[in-house]
N, C-alpha and C. Protein backbone atom coordinates (compact mmCIF):
# COMPACT_ATOMS: atom_id res chain seq x y z
N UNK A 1 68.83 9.81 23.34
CA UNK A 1 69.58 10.90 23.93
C UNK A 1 69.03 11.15 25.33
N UNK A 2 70.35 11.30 26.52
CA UNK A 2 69.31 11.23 27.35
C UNK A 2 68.77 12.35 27.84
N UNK A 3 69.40 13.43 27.53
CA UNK A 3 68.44 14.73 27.85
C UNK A 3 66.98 15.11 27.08
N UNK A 4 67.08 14.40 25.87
CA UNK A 4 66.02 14.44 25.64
C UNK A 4 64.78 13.56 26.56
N UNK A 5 65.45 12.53 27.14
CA UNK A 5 64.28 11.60 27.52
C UNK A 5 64.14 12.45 28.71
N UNK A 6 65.29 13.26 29.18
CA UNK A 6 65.25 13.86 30.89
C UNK A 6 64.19 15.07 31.08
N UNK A 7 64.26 15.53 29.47
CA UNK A 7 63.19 17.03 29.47
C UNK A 7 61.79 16.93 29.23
N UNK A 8 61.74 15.31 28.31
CA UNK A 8 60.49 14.94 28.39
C UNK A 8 59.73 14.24 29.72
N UNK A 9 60.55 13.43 30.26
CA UNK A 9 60.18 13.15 31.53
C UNK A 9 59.32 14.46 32.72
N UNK A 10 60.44 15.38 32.73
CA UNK A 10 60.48 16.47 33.40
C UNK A 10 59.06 17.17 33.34
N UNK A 11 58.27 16.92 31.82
CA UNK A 11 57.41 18.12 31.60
C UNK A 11 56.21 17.03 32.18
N UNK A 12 56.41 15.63 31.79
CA UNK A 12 55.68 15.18 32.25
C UNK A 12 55.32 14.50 33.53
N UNK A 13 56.47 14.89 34.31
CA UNK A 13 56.20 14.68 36.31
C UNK A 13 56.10 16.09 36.55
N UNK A 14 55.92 17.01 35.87
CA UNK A 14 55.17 18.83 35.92
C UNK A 14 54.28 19.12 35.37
N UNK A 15 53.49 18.65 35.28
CA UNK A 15 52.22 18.84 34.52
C UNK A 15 52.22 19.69 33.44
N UNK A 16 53.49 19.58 32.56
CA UNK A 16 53.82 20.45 31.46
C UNK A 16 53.69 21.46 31.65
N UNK A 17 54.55 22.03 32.69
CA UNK A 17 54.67 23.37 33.08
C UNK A 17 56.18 23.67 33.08
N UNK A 18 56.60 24.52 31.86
CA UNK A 18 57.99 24.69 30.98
C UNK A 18 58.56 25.33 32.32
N UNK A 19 58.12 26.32 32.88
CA UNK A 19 59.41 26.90 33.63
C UNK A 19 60.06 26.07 34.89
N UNK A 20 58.96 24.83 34.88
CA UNK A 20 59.76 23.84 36.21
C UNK A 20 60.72 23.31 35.60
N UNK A 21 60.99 23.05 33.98
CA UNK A 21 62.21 22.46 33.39
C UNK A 21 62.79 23.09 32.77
N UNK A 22 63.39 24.55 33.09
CA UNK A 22 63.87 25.22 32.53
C UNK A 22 65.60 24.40 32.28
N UNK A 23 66.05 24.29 33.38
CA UNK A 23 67.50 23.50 33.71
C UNK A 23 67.49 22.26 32.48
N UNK A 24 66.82 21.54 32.09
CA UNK A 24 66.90 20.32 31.50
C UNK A 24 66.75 20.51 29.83
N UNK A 25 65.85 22.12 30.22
CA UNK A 25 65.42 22.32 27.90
C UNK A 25 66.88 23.11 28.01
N UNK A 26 67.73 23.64 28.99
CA UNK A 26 69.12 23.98 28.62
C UNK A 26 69.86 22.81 28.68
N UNK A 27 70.42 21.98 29.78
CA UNK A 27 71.15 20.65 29.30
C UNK A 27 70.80 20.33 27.54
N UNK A 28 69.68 20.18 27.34
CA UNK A 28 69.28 19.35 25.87
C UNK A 28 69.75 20.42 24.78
N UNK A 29 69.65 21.59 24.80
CA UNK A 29 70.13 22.89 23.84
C UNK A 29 71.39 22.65 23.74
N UNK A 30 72.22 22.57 24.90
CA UNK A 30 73.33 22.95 24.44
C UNK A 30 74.57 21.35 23.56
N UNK A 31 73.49 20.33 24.80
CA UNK A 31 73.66 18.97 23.36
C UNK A 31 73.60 19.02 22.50
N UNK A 32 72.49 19.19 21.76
CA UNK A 32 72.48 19.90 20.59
C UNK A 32 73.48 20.68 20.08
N UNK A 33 73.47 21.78 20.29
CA UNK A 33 74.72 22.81 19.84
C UNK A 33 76.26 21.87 19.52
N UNK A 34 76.29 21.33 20.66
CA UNK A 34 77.61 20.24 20.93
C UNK A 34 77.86 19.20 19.57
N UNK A 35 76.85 18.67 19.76
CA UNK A 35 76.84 17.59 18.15
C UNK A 35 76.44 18.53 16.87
N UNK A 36 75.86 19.66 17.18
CA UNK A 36 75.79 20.00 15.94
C UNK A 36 77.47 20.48 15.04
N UNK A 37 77.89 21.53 16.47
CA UNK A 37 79.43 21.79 16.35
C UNK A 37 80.20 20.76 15.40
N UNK A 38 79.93 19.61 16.67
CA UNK A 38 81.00 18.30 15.95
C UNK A 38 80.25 17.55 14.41
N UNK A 39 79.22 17.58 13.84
CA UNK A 39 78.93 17.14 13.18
C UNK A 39 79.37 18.27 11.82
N UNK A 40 79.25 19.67 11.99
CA UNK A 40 79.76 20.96 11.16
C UNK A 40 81.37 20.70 11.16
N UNK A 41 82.02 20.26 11.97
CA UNK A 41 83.55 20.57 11.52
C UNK A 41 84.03 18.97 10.89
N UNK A 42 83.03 18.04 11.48
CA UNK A 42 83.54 16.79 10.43
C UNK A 42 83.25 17.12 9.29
N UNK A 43 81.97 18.27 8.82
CA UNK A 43 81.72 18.13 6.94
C UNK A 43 82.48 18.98 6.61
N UNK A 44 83.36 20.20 7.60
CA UNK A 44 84.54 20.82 6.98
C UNK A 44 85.47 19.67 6.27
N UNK A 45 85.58 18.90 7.61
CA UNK A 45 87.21 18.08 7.45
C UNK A 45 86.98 17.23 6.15
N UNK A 46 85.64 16.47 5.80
CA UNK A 46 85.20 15.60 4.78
C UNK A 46 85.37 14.67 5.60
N UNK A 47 84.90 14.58 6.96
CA UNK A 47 85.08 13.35 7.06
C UNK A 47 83.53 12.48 7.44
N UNK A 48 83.61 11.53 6.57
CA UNK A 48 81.84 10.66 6.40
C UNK A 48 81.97 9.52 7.75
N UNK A 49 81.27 9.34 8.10
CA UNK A 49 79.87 9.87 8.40
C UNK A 49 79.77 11.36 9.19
N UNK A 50 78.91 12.13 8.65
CA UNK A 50 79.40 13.52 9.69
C UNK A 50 79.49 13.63 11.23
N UNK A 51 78.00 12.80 11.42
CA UNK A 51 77.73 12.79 12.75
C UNK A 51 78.50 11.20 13.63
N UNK A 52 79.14 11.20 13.96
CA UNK A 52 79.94 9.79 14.94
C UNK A 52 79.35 9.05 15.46
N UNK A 53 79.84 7.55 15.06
CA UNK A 53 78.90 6.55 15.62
C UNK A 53 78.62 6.99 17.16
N UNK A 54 78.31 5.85 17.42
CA UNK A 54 78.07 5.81 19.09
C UNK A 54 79.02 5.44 19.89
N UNK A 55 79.97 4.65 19.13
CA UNK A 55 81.42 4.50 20.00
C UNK A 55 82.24 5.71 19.83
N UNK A 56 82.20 6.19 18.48
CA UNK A 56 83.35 7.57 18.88
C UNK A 56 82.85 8.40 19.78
N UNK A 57 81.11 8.41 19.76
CA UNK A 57 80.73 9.51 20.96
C UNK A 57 81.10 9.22 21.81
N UNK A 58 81.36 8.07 22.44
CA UNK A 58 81.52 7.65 23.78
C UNK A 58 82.66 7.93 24.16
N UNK A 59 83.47 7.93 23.10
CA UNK A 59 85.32 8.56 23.30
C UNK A 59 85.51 9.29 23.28
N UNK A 60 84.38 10.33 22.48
CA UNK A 60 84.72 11.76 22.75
C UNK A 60 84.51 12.60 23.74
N UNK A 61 82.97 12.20 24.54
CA UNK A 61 82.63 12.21 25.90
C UNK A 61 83.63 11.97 26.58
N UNK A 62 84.33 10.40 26.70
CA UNK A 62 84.96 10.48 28.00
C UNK A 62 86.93 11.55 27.79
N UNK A 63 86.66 11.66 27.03
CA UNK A 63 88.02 12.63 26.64
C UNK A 63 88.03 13.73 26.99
N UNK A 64 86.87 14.05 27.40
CA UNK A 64 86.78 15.94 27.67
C UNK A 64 86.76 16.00 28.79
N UNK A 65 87.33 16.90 29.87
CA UNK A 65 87.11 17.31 30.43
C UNK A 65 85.68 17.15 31.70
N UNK A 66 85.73 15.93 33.02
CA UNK A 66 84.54 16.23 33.98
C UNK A 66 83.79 16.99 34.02
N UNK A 67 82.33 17.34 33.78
CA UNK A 67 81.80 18.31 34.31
C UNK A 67 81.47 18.34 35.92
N UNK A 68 81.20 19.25 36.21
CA UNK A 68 80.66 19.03 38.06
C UNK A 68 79.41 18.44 38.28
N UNK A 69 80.01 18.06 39.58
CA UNK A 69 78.97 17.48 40.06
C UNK A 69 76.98 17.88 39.38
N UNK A 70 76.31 17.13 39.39
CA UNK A 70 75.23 17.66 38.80
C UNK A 70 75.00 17.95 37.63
N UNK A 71 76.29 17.88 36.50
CA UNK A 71 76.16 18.04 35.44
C UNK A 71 76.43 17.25 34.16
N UNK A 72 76.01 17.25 33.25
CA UNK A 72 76.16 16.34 32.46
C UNK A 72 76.73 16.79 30.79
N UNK A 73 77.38 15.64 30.60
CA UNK A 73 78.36 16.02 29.14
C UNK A 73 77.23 15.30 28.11
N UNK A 74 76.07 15.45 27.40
CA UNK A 74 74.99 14.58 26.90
C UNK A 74 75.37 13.50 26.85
């Protein structure tokens, strides 16, 4: 995931000092939230596997909506 690798990176070109990566532990939260969302309404729907390979992610990413500049869809 790459916000995860972006927040770990982050703490570690900051000498693990959280409030220089404040921006990046939010990018990675709200990824989270995002797949968790989509992984909760596939076990509504029944549909297996809950969480989507890596190709449907990739379709579902590019289906939504650009974010701006600087920002990222996980």
């Amino acid at each position: 995931m790459v916000e995860t690798d972006a927040s770990r990176k982050c703490m570690d070109d900051n000498n693990y000092k959280k409030d220089m990566c404040t921006d990046y532990f939010l990018k990675y939260k709200n990824c989270r939230k995002f797949w968790h969302d989509i992984m909760m309404q596939r076990k509504r729907n029944g549909v297996k596997p809950e969480m989507p390979s890596a190709e449907e992610r990739r379709k579902i990413l590019e289906s939504m909506e650009k974010p701006p500049p600087g920002q990222s869809l996980c």
